[in-house]
Protein backbone atom coordinates (compact mmCIF):
# COMPACT_ATOMS: atom_id res chain seq x y z
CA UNK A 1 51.44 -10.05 187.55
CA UNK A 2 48.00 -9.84 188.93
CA UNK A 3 44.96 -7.78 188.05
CA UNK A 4 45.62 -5.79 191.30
CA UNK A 5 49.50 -5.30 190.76
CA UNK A 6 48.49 -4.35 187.05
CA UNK A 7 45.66 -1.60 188.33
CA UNK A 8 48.12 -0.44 190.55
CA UNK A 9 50.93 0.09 188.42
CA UNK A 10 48.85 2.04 185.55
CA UNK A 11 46.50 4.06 187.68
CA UNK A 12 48.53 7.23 186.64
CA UNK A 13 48.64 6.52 183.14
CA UNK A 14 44.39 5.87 183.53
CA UNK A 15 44.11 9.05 185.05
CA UNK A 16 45.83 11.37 182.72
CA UNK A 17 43.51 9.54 180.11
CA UNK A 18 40.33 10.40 181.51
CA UNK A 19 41.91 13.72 182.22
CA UNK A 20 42.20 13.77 177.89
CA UNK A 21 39.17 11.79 177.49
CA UNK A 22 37.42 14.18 179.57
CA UNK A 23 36.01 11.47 182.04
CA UNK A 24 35.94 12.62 185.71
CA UNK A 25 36.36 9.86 187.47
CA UNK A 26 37.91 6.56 187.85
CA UNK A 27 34.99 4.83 189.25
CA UNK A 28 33.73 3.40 186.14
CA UNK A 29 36.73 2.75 184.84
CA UNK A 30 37.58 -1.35 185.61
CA UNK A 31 40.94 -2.96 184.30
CA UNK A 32 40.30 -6.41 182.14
CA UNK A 33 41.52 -9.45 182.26
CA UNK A 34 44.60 -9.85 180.05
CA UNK A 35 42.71 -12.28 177.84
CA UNK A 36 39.39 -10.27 177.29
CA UNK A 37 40.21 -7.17 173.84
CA UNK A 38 36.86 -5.90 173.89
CA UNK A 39 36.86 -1.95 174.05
CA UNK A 40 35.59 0.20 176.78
CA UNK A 41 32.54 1.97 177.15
CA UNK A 42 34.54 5.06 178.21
CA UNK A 43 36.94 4.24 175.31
CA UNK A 44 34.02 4.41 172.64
CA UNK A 45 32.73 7.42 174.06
CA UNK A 46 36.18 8.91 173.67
CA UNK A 47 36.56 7.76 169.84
CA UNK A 48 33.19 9.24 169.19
CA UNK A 49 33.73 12.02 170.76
CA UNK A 50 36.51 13.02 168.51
CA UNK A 51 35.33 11.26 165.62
CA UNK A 52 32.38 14.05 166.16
CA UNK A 53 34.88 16.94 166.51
CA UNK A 54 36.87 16.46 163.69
CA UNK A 55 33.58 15.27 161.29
CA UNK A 56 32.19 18.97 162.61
CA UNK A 57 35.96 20.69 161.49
CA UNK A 58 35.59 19.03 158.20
CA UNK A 59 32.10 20.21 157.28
CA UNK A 60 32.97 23.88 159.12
CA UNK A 61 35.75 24.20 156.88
CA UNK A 62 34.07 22.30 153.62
CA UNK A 63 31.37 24.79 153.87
CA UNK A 64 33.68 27.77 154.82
CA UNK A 65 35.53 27.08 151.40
CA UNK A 66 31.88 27.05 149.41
CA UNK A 67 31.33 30.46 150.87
CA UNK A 68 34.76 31.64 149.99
CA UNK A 69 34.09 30.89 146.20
CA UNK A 70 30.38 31.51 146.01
CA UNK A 71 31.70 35.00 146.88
CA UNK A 72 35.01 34.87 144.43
CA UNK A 73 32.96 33.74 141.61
CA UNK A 74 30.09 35.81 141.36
CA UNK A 75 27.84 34.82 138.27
CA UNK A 76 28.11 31.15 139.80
CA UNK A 77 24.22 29.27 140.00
CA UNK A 78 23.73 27.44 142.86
CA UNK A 79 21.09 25.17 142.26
CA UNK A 80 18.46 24.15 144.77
CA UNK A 81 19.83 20.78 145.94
CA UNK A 82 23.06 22.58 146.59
CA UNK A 83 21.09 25.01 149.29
CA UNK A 84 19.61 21.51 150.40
CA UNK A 85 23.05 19.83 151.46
CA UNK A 86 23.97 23.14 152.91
CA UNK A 87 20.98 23.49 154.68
CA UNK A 88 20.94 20.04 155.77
CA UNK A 89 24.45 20.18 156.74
CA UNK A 90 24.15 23.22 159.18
CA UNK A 91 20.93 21.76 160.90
CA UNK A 92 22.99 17.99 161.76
CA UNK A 93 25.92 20.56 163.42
CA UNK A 94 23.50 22.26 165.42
CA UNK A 95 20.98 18.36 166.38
CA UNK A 96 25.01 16.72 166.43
CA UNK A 97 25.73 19.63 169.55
CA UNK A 98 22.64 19.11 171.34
CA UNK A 99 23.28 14.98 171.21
CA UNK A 100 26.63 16.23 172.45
CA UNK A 101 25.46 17.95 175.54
CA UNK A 102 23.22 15.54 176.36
CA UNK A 103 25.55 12.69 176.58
CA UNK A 104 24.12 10.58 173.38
CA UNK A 105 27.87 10.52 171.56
CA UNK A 106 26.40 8.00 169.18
CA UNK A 107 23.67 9.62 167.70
CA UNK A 108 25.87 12.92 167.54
CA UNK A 109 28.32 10.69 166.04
CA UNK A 110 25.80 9.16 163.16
CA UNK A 111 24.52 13.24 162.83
CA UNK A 112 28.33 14.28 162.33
CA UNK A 113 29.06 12.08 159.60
CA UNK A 114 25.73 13.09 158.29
CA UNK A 115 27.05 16.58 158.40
CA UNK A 116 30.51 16.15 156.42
CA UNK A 117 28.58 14.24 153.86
CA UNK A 118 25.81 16.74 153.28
CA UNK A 119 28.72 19.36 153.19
CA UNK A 120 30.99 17.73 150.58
CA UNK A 121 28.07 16.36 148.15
CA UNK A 122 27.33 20.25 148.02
CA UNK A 123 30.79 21.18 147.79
CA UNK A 124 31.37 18.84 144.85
CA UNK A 125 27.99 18.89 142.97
CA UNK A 126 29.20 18.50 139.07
CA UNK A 127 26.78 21.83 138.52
CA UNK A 128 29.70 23.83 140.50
CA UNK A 129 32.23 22.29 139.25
CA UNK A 130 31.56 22.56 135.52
CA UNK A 131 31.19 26.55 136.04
CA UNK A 132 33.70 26.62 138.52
CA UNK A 133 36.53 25.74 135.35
CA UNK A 134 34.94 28.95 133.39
CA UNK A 135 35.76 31.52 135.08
CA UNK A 136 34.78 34.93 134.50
CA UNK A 137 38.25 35.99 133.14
CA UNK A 138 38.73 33.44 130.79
CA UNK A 139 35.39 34.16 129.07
CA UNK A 140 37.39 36.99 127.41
CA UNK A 141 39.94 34.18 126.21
CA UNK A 142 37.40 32.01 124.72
CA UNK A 143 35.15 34.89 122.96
CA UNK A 144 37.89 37.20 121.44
CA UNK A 145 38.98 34.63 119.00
CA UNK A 146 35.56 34.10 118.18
CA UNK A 147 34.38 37.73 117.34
CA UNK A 148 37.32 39.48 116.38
CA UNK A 149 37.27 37.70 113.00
CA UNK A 150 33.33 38.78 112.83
CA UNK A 151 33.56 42.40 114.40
CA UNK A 152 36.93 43.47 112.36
CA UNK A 153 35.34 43.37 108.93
CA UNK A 154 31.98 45.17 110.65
CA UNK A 155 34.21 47.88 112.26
CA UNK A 156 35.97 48.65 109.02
CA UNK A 157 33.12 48.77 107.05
CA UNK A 158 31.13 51.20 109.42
CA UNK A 159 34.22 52.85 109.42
CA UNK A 160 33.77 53.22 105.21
CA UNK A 161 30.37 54.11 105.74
CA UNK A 162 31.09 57.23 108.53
CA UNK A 163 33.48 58.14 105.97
CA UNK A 164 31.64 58.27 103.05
CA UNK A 165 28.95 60.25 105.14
CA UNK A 166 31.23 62.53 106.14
CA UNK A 167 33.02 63.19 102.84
CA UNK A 168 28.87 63.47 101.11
CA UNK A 169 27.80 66.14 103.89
CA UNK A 170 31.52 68.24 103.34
CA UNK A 171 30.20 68.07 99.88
CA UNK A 172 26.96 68.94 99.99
CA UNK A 173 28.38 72.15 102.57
CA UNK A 174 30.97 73.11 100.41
CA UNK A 175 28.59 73.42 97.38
CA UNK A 176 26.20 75.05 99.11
CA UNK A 177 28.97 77.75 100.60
CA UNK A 178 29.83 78.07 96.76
CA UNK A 179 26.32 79.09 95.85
CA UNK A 180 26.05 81.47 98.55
CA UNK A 181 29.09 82.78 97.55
CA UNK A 182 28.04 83.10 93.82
CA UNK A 183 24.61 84.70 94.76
CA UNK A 184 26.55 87.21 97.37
CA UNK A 185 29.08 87.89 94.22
CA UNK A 186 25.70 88.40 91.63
CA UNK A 187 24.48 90.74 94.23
CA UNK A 188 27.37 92.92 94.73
CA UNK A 189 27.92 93.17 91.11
CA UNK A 190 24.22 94.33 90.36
CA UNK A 191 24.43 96.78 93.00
CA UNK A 192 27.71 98.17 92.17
CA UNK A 193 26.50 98.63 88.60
């Protein structure tokens, strides 16, 4: 089969991939020799182009997920090379667009993978991570064991004390109701007599 018989017979199946590869025409596109595996100009700009869309998914969603447990986990630090990657991150989407539009797939490419790293070195810092396994509701399994043993014996003995308090000032009262009543029964003797 010849190079012309070949073109002819997979013209359709070239079309419907620049259709998908988003390349409008057929001009450039040129049909090799059987012998020749080298890879397309067309072809690379394809692979880049949705090597770029999915590197841009993967950071959207890596830093979609920090924001979902920066806000479930509220006492959580974030440290200032963490706001870095983020930071860094968001600016290569928004260069790795422009390179886009423009045409320059490689350097979008090389600004994409830039992206998902920036994104995932923030996501995993080991400063998340260690306060990301102590939670805020296990803090009350690790400290009760620790200060029940100290607070029980404080609590009973303030209890004592309150007590004790108590029991002095219902003394002190009731003694001084029983001199009242003594004077008030001195008086009403004197003046009945």
């Amino acid at each position: 089969m010849t190079v012309e018989e070949c073109s002819r017979e997979l013209r359709p199946i070239i079309e419907s991939n620049c259709i998908l590869l988003q390349k409008p025409s057929l001009q450039d596109v040129l049909i090799a020799e059987p012998h020749s595996t080298g890879i397309s100009d067309w072809e690379l700009d394809g692979l880049l182009l949705r090597r770029c869309m999915e590197n841009i998914a993967t950071t959207t969603a890596t830093l979609t997920s920090l924001i979902q447990l920066l806000e479930e986990v509220k006492n959580m630090v974030i440290a200032d090379q963490i706001q870095t990657q983020v930071v860094k991150a968001t600016d290569s989407i928004a260069e790795c667009h422009r390179h886009m539009k423009s045409g320059r797939l490689l350097d979008a490419f090389l600004l994409s993978k830039q992206a998902i790293e920036s994104s995932e070195t923030a996501f995993f810092d080991p400063s998340m991570l260690a306060l990301l396994y102590f939670p805020e509701d296990q803090k009350f399994a690790i400290y009760v064991p620790l200060f029940v043993p100290v607070s029980l014996p404080l609590l009973l003995s303030t209890g004592a004390a309150l007590k004790h308090l108590f029991k002095g000032k219902d003394k002190s009262a009731k003694q001084q109701t029983d001199e009242t009543d003594s004077i008030m029964d001195k008086t009403s003797t004197e003046t009945s007599s």
